[in-house]
Each structure stands twice: as C-alpha cells, then as structure tokens.
N, C-alpha and C. Protein backbone atom coordinates (compact mmCIF):
# COMPACT_ATOMS: atom_id res chain seq x y z
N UNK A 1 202.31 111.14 133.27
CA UNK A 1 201.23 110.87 132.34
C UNK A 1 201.81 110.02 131.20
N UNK A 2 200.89 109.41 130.91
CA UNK A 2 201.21 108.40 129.63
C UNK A 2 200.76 108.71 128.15
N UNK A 3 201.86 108.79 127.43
CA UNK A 3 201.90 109.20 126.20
C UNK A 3 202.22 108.33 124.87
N UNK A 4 201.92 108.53 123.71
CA UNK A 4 201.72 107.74 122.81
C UNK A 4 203.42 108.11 122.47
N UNK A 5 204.42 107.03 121.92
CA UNK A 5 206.09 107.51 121.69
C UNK A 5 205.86 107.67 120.22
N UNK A 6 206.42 108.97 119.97
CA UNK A 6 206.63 109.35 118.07
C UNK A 6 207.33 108.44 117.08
N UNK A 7 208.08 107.77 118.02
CA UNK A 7 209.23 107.55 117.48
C UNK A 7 208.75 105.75 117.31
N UNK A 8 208.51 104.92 118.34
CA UNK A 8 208.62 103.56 118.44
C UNK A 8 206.97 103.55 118.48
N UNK A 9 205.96 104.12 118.99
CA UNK A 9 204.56 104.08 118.78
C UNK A 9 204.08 103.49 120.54
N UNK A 10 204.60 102.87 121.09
CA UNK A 10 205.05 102.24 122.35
C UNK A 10 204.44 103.94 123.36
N UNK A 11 204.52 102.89 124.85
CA UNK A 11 203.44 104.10 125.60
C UNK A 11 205.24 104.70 125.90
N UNK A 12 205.08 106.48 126.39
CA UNK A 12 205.99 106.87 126.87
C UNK A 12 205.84 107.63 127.79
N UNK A 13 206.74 108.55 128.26
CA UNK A 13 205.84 109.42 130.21
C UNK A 13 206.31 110.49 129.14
N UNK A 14 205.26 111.07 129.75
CA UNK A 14 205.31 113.00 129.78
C UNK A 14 205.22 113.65 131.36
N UNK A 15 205.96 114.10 131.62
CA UNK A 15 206.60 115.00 132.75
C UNK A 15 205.26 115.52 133.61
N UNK A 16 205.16 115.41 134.77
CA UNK A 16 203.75 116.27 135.31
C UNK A 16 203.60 117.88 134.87
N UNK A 17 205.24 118.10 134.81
CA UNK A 17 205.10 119.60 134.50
C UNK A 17 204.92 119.99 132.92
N UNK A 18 204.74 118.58 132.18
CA UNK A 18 205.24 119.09 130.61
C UNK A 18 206.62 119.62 130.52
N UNK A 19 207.13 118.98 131.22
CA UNK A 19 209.11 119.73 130.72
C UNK A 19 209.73 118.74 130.41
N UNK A 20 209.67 117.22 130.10
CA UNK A 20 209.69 116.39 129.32
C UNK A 20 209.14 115.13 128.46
N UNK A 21 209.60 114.69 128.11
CA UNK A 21 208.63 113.43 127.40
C UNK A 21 209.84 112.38 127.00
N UNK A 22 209.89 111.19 128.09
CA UNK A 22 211.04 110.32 127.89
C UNK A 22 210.40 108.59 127.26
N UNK A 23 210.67 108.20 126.39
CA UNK A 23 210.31 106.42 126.04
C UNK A 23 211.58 105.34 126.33
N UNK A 24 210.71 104.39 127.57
CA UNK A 24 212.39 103.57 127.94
C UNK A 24 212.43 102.54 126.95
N UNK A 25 211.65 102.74 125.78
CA UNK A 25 211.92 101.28 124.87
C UNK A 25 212.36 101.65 123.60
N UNK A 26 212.87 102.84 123.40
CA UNK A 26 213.63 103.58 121.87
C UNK A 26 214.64 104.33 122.58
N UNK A 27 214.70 105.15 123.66
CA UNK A 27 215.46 106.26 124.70
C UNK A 27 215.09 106.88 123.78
N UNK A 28 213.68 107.58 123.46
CA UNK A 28 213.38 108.88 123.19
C UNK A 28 213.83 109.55 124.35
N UNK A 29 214.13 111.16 124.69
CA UNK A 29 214.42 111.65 125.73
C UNK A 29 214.09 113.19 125.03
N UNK A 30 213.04 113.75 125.16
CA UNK A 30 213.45 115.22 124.69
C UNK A 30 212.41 116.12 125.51
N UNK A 31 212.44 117.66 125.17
CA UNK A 31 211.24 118.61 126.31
C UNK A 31 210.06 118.43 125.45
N UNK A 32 209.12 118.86 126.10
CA UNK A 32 207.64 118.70 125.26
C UNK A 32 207.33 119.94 124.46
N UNK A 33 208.00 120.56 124.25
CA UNK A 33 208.52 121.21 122.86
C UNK A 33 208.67 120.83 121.94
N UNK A 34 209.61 120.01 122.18
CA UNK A 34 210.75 118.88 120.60
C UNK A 34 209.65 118.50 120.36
N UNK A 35 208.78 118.18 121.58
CA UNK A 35 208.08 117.13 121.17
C UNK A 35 206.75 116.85 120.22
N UNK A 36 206.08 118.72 120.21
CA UNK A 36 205.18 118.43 120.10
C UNK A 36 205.47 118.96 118.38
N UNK A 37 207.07 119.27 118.29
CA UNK A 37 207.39 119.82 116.86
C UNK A 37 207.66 118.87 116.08
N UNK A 38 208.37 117.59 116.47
CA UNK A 38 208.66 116.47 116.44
C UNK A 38 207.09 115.66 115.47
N UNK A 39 206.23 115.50 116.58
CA UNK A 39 204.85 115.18 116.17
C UNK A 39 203.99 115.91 115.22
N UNK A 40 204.54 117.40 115.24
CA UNK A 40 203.41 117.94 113.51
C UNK A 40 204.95 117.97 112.22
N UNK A 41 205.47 118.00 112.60
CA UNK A 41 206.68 117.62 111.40
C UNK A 41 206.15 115.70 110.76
N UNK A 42 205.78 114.78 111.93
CA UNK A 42 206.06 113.45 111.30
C UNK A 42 204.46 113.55 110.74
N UNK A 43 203.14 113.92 111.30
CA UNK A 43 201.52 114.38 110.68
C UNK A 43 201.31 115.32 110.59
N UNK A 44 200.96 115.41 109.56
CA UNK A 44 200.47 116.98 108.86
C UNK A 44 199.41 117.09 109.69
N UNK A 45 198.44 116.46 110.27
CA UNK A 45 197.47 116.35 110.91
C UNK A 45 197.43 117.76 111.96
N UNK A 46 198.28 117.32 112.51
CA UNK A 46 198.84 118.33 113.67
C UNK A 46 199.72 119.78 113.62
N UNK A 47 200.09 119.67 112.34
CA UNK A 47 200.84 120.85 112.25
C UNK A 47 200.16 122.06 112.59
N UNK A 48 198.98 121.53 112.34
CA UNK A 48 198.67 123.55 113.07
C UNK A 48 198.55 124.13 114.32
N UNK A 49 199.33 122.32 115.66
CA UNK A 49 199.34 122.79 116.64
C UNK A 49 201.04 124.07 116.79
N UNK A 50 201.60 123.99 115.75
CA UNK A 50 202.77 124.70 115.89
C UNK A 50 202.41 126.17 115.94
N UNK A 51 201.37 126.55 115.86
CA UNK A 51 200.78 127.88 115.59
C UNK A 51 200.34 128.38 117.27
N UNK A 52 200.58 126.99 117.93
CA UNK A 52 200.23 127.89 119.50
C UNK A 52 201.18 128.22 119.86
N UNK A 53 202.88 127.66 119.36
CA UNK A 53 203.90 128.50 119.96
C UNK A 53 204.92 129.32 119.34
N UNK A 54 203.54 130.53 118.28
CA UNK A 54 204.09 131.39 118.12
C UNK A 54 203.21 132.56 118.50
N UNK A 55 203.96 133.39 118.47
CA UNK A 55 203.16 134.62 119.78
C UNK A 55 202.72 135.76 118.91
N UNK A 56 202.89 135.82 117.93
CA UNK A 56 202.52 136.82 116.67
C UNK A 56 202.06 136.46 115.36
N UNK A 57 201.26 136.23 115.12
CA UNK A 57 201.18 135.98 113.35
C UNK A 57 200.52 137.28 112.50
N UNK A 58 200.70 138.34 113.10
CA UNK A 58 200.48 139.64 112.37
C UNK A 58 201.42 140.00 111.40
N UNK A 59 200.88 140.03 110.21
CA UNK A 59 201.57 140.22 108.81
C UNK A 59 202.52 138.82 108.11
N UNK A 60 202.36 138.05 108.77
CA UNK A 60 202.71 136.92 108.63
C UNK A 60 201.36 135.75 107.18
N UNK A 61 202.13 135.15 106.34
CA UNK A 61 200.80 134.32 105.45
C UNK A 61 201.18 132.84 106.33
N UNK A 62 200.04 131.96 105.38
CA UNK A 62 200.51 130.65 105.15
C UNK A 62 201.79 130.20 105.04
N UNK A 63 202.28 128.76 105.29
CA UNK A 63 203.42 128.42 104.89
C UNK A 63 203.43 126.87 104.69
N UNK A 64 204.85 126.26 105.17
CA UNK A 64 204.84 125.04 105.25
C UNK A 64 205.64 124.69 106.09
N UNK A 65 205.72 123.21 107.03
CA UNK A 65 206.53 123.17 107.91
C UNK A 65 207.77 123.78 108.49
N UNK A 66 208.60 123.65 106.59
CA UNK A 66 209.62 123.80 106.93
C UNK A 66 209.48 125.52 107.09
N UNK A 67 208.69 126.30 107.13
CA UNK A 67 208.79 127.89 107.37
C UNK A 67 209.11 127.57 108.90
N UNK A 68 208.68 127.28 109.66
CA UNK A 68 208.90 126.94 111.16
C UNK A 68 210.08 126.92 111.58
C-alpha cells in the first residue's frame, strides 16, 4: 500500500501486514508503530491516534506528547 513519507512527503509502501513502512527516496525504514508515533509527534493533529496503543487509560488524565 501506498503511503504519504513523514519524513520527505514523497509516496512510501506500508507493508500488507502493517509491520513496516519503508521510503526509497529518504531510506525511511521503520515498523508502523514508529510510524504512526513518528506522525502524531511531527501533527498535533493526530496525536490522539496514540491513545489506540494504549490498553488502559483508567486513572490516567490528560497530557502531552511527551507523557507518551
């Protein structure tokens, strides 16, 4: 699948399985993890996708990236 690169803006592949995300015109190379932490660290836009890979937010507040 074809993906927008974080890094150079340029198209990049994402893995069929989502287990990576590589760009041959910067050598981004990382899992779609990095990746998608990578992408709400550089837009705030997105940061609240970081909230799907955590598995508890009981007793937990607000924060800011860097709480992550």
């Amino acid at each position: 699948m074809k993906i927008k690169c974080p890094k150079c803006e340029k198209i990049a592949e994402l893995g069929d399985d989502f287990s990576y995300v590589k760009c041959s015109h910067c050598s981004l190379d990382m899992s779609y993890g990095e990746y998608v932490k990578f992408i709400a660290y550089k837009d705030a836009r997105y940061s609240d996708v970081l909230g799907d890979y955590v598995s508890d937010t009981k007793g937990t507040t607000p924060g800011t990236l860097d709480d992550w």
